[in-house]
N, C-alpha and C. Protein backbone atom coordinates (compact mmCIF):
# COMPACT_ATOMS: atom_id res chain seq x y z
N UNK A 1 -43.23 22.46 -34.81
CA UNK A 1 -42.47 21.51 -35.60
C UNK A 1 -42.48 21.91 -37.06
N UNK A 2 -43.44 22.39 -37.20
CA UNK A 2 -43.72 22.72 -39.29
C UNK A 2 -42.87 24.18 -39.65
N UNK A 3 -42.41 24.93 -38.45
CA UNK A 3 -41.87 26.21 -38.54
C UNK A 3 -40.36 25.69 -38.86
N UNK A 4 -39.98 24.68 -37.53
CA UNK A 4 -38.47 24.09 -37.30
C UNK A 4 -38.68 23.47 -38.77
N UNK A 5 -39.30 22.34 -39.54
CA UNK A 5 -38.74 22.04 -40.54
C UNK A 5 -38.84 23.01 -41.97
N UNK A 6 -39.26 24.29 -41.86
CA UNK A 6 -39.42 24.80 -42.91
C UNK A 6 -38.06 25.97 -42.98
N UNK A 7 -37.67 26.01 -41.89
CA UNK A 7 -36.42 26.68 -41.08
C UNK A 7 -34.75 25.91 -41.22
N UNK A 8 -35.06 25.08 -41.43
CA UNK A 8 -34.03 23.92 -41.14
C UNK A 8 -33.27 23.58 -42.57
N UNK A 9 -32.17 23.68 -42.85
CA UNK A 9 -31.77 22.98 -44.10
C UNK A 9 -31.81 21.90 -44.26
N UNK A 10 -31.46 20.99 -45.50
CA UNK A 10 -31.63 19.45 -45.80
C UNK A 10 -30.26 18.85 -44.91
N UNK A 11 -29.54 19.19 -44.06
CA UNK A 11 -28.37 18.74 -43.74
C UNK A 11 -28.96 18.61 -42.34
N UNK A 12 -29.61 19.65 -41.78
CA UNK A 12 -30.21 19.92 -40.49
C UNK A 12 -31.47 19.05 -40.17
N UNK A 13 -32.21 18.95 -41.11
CA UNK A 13 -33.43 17.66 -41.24
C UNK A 13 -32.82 16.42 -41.03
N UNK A 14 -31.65 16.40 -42.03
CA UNK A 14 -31.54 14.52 -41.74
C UNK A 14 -30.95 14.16 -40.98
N UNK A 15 -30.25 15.15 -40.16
CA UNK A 15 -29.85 14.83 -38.50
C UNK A 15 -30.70 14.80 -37.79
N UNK A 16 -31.63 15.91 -37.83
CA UNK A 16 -33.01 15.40 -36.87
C UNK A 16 -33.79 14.35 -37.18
N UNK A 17 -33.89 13.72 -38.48
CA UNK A 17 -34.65 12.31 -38.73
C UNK A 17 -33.92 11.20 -38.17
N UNK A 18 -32.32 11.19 -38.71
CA UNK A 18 -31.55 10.29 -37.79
C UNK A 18 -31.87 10.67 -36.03
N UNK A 19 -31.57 11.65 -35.49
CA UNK A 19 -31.94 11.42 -33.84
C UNK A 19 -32.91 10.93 -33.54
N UNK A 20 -33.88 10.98 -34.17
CA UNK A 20 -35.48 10.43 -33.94
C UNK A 20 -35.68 9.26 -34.53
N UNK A 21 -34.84 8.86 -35.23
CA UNK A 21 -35.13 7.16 -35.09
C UNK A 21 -34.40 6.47 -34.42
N UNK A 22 -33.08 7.58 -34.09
CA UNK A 22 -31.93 6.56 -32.63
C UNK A 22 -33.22 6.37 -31.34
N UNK A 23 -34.00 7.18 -31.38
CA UNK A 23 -34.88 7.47 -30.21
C UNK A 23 -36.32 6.52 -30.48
N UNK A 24 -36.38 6.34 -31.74
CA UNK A 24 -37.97 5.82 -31.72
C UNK A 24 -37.38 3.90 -32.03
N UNK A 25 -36.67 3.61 -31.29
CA UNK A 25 -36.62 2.13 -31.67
C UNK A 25 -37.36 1.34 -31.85
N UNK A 26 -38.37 1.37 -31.91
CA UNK A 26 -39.31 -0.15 -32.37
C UNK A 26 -40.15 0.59 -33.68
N UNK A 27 -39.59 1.84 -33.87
CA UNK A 27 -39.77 2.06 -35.63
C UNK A 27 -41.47 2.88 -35.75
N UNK A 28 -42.23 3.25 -34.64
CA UNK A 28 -43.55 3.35 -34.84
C UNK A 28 -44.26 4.68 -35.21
N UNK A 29 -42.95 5.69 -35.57
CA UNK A 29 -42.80 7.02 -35.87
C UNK A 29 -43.32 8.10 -34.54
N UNK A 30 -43.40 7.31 -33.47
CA UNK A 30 -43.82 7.81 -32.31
C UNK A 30 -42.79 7.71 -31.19
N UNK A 31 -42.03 9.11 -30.51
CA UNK A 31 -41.12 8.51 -29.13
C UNK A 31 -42.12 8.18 -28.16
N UNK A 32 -42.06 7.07 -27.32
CA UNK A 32 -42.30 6.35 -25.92
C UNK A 32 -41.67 7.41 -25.09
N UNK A 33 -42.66 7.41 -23.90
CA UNK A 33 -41.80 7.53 -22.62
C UNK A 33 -40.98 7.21 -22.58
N UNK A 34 -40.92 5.39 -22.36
CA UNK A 34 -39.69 4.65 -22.18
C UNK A 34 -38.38 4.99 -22.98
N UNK A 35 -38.71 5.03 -24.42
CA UNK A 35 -37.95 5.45 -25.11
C UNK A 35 -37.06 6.40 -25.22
N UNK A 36 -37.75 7.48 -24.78
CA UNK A 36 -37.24 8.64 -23.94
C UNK A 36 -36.54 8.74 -23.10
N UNK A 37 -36.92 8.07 -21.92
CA UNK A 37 -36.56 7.40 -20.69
C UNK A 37 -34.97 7.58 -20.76
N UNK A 38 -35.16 6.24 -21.74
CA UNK A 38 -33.73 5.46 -21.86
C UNK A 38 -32.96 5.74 -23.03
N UNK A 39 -33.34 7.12 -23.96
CA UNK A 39 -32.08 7.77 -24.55
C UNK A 39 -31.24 8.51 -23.45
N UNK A 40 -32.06 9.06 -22.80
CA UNK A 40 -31.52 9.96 -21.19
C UNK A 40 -30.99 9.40 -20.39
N UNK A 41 -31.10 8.28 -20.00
CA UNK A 41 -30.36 7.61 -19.05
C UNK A 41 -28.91 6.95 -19.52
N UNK A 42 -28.99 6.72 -21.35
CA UNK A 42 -27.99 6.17 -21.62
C UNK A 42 -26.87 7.30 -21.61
N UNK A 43 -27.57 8.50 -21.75
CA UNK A 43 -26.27 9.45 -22.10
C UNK A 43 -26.13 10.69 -21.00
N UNK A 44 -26.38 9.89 -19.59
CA UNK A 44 -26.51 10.32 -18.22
C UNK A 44 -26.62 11.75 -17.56
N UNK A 45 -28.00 12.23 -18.82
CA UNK A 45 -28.62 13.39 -18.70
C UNK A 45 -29.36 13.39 -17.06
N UNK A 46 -29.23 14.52 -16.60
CA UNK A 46 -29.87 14.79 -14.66
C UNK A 46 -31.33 14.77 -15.22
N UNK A 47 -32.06 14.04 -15.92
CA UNK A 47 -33.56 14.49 -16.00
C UNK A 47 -34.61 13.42 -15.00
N UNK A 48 -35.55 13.91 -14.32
CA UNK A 48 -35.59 13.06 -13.61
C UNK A 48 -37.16 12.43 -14.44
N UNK A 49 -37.56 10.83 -13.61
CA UNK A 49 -38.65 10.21 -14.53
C UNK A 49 -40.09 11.52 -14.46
N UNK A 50 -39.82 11.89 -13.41
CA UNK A 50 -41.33 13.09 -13.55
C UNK A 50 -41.49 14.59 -14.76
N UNK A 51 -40.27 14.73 -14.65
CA UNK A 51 -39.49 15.67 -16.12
C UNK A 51 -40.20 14.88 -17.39
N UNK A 52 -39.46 13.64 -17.41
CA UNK A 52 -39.81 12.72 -18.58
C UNK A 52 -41.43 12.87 -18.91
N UNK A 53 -42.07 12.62 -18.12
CA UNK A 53 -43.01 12.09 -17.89
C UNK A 53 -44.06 13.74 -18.33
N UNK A 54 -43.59 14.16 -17.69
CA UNK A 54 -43.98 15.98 -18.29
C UNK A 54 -43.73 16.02 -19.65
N UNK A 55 -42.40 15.72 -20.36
CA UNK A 55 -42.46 16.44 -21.83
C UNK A 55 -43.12 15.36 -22.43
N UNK A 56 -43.39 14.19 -22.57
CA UNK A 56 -44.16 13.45 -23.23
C UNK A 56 -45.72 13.83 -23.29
N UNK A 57 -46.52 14.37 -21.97
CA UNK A 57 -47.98 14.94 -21.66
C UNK A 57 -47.64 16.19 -22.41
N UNK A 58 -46.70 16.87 -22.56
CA UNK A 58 -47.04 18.27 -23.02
C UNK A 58 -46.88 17.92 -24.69
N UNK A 59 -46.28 17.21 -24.84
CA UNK A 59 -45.90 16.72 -26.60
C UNK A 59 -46.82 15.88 -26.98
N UNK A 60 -47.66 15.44 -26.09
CA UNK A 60 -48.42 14.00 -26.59
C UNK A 60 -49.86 14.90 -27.13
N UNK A 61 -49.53 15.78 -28.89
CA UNK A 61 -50.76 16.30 -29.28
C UNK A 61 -52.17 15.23 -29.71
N UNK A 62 -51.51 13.88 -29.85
CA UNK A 62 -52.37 12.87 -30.65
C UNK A 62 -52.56 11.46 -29.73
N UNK A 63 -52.24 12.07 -28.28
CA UNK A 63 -52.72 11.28 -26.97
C UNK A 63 -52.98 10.09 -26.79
N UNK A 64 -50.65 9.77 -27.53
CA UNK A 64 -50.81 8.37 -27.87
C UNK A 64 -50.07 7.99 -26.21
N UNK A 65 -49.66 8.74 -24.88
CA UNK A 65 -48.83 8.45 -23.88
C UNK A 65 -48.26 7.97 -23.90
């Protein structure tokens, strides 16, 4: 993540800050599963809940699940 934002222009950051708060709705600077879940389902990505459920364990460095 510190590579991607040091990589990234200021145009390219604040699209990724905007996606990540379309995604972190209850504001806690952390994506949910659920949250996750249900950006994917709204925009009727094939991912299935065990997928989900994988990139959150592999992303979850501060083993909030």
């Amino acid at each position: 993540m510190n590579i991607l934002v040091k990589m990234a222009s200021e145009e390219e950051l604040l699209e990724l800050t905007n996606a990540f708060r379309i995604i972190d709705r209850d504001g806690t600077g952390l994506i949910k599963a659920h949250e996750l879940s249900d950006i994917i389902q709204q925009h009727n990505l094939q991912i299935s809940q065990e997928d989900i459920n994988n990139m959150i364990r592999e992303s979850d460095y501060a083993g909030n699940g």
